[in-house]
Protein backbone atom coordinates (compact mmCIF):
# COMPACT_ATOMS: atom_id res chain seq x y z
CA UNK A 1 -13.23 7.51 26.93
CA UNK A 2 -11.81 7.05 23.14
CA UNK A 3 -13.21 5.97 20.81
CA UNK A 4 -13.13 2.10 19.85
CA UNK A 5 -11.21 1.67 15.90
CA UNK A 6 -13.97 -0.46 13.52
CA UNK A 7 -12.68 -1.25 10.30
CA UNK A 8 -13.06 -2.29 7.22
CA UNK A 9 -9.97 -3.89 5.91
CA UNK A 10 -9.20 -5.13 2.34
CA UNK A 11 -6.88 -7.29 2.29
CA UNK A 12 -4.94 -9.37 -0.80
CA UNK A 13 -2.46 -11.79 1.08
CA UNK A 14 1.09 -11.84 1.21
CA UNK A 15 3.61 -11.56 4.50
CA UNK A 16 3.57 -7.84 5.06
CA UNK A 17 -0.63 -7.60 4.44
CA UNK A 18 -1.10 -10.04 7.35
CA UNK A 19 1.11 -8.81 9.45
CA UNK A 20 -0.91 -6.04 9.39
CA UNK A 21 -4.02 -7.81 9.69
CA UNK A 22 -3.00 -9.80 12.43
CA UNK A 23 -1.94 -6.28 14.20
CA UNK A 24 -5.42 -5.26 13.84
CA UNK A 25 -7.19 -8.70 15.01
CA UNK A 26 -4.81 -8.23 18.39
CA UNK A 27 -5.21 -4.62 19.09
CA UNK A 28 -7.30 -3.94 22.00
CA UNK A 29 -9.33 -0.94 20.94
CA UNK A 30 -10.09 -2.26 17.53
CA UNK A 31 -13.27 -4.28 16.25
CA UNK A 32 -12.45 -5.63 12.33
CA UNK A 33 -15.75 -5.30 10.90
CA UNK A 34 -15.18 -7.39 7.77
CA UNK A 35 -12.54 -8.10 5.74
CA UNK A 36 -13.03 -8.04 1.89
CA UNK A 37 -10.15 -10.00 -0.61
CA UNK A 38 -10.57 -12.34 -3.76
CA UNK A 39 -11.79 -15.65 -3.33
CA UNK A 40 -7.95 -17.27 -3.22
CA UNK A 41 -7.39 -15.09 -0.12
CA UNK A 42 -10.33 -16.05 2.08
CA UNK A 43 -8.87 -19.11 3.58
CA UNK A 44 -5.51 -17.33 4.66
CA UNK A 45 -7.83 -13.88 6.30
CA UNK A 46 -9.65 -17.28 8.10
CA UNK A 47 -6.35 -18.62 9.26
CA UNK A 48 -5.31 -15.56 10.42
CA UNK A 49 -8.25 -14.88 12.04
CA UNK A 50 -8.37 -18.13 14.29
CA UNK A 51 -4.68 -17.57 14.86
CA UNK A 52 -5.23 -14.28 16.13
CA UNK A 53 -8.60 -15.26 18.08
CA UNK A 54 -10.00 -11.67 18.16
CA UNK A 55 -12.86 -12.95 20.39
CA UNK A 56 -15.90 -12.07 18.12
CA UNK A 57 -17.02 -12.28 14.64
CA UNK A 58 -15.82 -11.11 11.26
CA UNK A 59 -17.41 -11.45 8.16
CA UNK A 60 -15.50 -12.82 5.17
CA UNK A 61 -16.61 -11.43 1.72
CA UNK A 62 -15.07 -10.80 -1.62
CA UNK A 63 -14.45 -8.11 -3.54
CA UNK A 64 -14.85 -6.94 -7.29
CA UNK A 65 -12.92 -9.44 -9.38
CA UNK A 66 -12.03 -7.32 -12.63
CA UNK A 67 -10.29 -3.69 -12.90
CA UNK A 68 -12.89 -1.07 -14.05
CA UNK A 69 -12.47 -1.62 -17.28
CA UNK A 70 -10.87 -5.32 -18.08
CA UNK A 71 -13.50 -5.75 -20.84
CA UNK A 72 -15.44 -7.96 -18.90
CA UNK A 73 -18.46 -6.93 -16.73
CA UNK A 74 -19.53 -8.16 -13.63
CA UNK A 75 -23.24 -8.68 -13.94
CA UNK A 76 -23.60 -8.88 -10.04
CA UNK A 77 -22.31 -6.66 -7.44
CA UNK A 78 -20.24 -7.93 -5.42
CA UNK A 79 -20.11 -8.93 -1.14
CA UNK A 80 -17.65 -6.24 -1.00
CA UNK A 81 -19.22 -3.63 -2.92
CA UNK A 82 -22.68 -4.03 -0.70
CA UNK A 83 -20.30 -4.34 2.35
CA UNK A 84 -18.91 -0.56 1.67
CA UNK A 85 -22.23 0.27 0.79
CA UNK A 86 -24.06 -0.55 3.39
CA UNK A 87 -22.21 -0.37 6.82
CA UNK A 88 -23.32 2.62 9.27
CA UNK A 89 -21.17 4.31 11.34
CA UNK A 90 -22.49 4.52 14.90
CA UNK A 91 -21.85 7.05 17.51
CA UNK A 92 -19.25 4.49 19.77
CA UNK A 93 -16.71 3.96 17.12
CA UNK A 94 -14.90 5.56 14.11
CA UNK A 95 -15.43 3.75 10.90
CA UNK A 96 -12.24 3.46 8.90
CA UNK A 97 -11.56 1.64 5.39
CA UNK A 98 -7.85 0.42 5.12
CA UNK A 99 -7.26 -0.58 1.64
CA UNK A 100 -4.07 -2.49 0.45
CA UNK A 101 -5.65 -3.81 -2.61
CA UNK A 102 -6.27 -1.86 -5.93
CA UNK A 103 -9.34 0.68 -5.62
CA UNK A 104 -11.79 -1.15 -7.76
CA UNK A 105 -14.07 -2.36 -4.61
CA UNK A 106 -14.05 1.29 -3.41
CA UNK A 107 -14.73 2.53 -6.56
CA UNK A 108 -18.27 0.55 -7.61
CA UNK A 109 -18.73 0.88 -3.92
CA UNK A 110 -19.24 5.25 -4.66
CA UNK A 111 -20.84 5.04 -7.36
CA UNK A 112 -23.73 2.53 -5.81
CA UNK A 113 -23.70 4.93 -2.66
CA UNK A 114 -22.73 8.70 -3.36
CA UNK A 115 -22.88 9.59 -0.08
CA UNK A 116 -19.92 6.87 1.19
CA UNK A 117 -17.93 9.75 2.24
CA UNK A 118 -20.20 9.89 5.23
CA UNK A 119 -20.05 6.98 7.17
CA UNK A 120 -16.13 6.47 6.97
CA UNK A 121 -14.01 8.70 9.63
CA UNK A 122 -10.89 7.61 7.28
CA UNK A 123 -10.13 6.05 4.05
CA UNK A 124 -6.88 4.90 4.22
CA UNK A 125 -4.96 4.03 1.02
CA UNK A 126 -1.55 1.59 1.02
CA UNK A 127 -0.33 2.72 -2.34
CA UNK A 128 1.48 5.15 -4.96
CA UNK A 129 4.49 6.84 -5.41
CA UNK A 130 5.23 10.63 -5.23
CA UNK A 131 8.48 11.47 -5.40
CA UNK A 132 10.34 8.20 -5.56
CA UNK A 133 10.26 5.13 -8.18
CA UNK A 134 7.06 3.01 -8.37
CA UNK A 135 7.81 -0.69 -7.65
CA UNK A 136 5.79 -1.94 -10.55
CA UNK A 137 6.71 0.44 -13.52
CA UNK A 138 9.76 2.93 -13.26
CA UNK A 139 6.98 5.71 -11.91
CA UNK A 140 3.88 3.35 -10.83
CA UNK A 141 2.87 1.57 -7.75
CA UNK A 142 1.20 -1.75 -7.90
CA UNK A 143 -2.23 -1.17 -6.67
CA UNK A 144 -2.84 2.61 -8.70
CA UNK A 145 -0.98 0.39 -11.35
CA UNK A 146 -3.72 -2.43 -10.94
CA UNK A 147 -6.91 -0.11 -11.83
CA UNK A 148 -5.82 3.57 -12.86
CA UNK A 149 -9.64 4.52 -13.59
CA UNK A 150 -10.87 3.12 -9.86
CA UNK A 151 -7.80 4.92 -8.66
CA UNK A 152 -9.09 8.29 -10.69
CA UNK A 153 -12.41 7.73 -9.69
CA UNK A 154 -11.83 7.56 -6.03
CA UNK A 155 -9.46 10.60 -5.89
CA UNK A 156 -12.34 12.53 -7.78
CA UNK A 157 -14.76 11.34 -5.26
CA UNK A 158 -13.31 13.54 -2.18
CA UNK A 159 -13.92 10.76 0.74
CA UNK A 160 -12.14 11.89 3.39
CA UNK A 161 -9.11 9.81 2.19
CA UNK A 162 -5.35 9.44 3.12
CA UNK A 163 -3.53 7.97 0.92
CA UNK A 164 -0.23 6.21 2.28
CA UNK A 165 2.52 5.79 -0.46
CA UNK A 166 5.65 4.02 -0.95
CA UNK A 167 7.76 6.94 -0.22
CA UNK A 168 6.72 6.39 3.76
CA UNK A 169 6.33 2.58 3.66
CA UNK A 170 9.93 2.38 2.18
CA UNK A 171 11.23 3.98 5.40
CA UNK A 172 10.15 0.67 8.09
CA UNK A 173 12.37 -2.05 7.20
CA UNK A 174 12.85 -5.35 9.16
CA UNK A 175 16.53 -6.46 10.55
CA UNK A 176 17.94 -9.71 8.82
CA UNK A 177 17.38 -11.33 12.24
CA UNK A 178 13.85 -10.20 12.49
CA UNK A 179 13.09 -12.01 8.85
CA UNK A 180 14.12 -15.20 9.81
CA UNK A 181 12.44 -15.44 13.19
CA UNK A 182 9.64 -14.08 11.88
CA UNK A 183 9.55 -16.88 8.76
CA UNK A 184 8.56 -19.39 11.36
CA UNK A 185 5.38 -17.61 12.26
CA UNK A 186 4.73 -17.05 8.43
CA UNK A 187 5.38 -20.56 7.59
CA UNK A 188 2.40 -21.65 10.27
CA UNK A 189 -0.06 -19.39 9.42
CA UNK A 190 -0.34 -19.78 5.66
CA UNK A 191 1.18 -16.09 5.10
CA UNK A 192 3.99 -17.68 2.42
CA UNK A 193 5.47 -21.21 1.61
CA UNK A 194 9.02 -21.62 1.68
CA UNK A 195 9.26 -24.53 -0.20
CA UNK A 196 8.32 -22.21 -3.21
CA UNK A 197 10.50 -19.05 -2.46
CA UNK A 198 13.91 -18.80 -2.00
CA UNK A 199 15.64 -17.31 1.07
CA UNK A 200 16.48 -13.71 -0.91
CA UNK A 201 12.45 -14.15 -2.16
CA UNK A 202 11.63 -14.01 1.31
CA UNK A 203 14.04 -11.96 2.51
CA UNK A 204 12.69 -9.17 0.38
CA UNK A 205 8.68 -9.89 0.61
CA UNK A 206 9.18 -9.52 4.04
CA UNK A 207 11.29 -6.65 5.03
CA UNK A 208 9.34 -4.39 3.39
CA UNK A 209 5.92 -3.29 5.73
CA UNK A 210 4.17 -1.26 3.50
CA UNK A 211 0.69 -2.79 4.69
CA UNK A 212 1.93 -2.25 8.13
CA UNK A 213 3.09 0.88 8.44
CA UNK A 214 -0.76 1.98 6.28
CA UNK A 215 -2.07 0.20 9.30
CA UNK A 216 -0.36 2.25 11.78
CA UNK A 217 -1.51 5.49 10.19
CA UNK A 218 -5.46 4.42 10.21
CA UNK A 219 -5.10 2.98 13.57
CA UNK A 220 -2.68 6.22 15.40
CA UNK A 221 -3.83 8.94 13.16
CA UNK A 222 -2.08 11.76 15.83
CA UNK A 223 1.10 9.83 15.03
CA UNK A 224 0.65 10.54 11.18
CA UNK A 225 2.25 13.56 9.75
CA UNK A 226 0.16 14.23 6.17
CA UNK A 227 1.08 17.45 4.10
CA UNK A 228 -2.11 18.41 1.65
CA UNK A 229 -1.59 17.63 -2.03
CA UNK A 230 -2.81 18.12 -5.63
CA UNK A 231 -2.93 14.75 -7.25
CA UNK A 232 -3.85 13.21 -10.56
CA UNK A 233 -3.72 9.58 -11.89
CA UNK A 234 -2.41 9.22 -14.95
CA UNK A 235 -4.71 6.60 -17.15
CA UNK A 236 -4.22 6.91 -20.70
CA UNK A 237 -0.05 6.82 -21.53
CA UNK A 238 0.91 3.48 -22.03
CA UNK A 239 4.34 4.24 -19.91
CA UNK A 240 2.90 6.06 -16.86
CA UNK A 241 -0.03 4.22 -16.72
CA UNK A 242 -0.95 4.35 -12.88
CA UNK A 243 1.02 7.02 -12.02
CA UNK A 244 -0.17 9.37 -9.11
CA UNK A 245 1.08 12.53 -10.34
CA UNK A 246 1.33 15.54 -7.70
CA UNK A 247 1.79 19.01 -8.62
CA UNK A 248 4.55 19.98 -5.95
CA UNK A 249 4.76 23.55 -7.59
CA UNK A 250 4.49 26.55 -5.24
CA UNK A 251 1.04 27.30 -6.06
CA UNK A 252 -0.43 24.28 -7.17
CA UNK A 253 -3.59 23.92 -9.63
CA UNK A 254 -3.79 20.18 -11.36
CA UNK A 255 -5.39 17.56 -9.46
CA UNK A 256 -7.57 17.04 -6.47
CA UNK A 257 -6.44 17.77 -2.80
CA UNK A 258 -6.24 14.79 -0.71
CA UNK A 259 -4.22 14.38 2.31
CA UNK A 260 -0.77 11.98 1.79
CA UNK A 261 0.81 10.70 4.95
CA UNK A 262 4.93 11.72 5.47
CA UNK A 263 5.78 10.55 8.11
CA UNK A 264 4.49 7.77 11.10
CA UNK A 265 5.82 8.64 14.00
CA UNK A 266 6.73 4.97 15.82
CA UNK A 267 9.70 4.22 17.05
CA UNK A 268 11.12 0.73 15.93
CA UNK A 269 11.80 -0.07 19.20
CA UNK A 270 7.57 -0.20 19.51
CA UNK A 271 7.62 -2.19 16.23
CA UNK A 272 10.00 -4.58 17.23
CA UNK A 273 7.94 -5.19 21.21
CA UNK A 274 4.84 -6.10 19.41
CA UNK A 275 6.38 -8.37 16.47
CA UNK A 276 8.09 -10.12 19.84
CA UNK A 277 4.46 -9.97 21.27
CA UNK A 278 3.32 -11.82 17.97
CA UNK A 279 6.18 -14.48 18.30
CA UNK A 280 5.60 -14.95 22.02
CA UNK A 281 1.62 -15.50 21.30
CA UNK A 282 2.17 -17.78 18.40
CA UNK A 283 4.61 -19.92 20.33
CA UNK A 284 7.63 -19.61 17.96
């Protein structure tokens, strides 16, 4: 028998995030052991979560507030921190952190507990950009962009992480009729408010899946094509600031290995059965 998914999700709001958290909270074979965001995002990971009606559970709790080094210090550690920090892995499940937020949480979480790397099966990462444009700066992606130094920290850590950039995320995009069916759904479960965005606002928040397709790597790892890299984030130039910089050279030597998913291999036609599913269940 397989193995039962728990994870650890943090999560920062927004269409595509819970989609993907809603994906998780239906998924048979998967128990959401917590779910760590900022304190504005707790009341939409609660909607979700009684929308979804998972059957059991899930704690709430916050993570750090302020990048590494934001010049002010957080004189407590945070519910996410001692979250990371303290969960056990157990011999029925694999324990897996999926991370769409910047890496601050996971950060302070490693340096409280140097031996995280143990207790997670996978460390999954929604963010950077390799070889294509970042969609915050011309090179950087928003959540390496958020906290460069948690970013650098974590890399240097060697947790058994995949990181999951914008050069595969880019490459699941939802039809034009898929958007606006879907907007319903959004509209009822807190994930946007219309009456503040415009139709092309919406149009391009939620085509993109970039938190969903992360959550299909951490979830159907044999489905994940990853390709070993050497990479470094850049922290100190003011105009690459966040950058993950690979060294694609034929024999590599700057930066730390880590595993980057290529490739998820799902059809759309799967993508497209369980967004229905969604619909269906959520009586839109």
């Amino acid at each position: 028998m397989a193995k039962k998914h728990r994870l650890i999700i943090e999560f920062c709001g927004g269409f595509g995030q819970g989609l993907a958290l809603l994906y998780a909270l239906r998924s048979p074979d998967v128990q959401v052991a917590g779910i760590i965001c900022g304190d504005t995002q707790s009341s939409l990971a609660s909607k979700l979560i009684d929308f979804a009606q998972p059957g059991y559970e899930i704690p709430i709790v916050t993570g750090a507030k302020q990048p590494l080094f934001s010049g002010t210090i957080e004189t407590t550690t945070s519910e996410g921190v001692r979250l990371l920090a303290e969960t056990t892995q157990d011999e029925e499940s694999d324990l897996t952190l999926v991370t769409f937020d910047r890496l601050t949480t996971l950060a302070l979480a490693v340096a409280l507990d140097p031996l995280l790397a143990r207790k997670f099966t996978r460390i999954v990462v929604q963010g950077g950009a390799i070889r294509i444009p970042g969609d915050v700066t011309a090179i950087a992606e928003t959540n390496m962009h958020g906290d460069p130094e948690a970013a650098a920290l974590v890399l240097a850590a060697r947790l058994p992480l995949v990181l999951v950039p914008l050069d595969t995320t880019n490459s699941f995009r939802l039809t034009e009729e898929q958007v606006h069916t879907l907007g319903s759904l959004a509209q009822a479960v807190g994930l946007i408010d219309r009456t503040t965005m415009s139709d092309v606002q919406f149009a391009v928040s939620a085509r993109a899946l970039h938190a969903w397709v992360a959550m299909l790597a951490a979830l159907s790892p044999e489905k994940m094509r990853t390709e070993q890299m050497k990479l470094s984030v850049e922290c100190k130039s003011e105009l690459s600031r966040g950058a993950i910089l690979a060294d694609l050279r034929a024999k590599p030597s700057v930066g730390t290995d880590t595993a980057v998913c290529v490739e998820v291999e799902v059809e759309m036609a799967v993508a497209e059965r369980w967004l229905q599913t969604v619909l269906d269940q959520g009586g839109v």
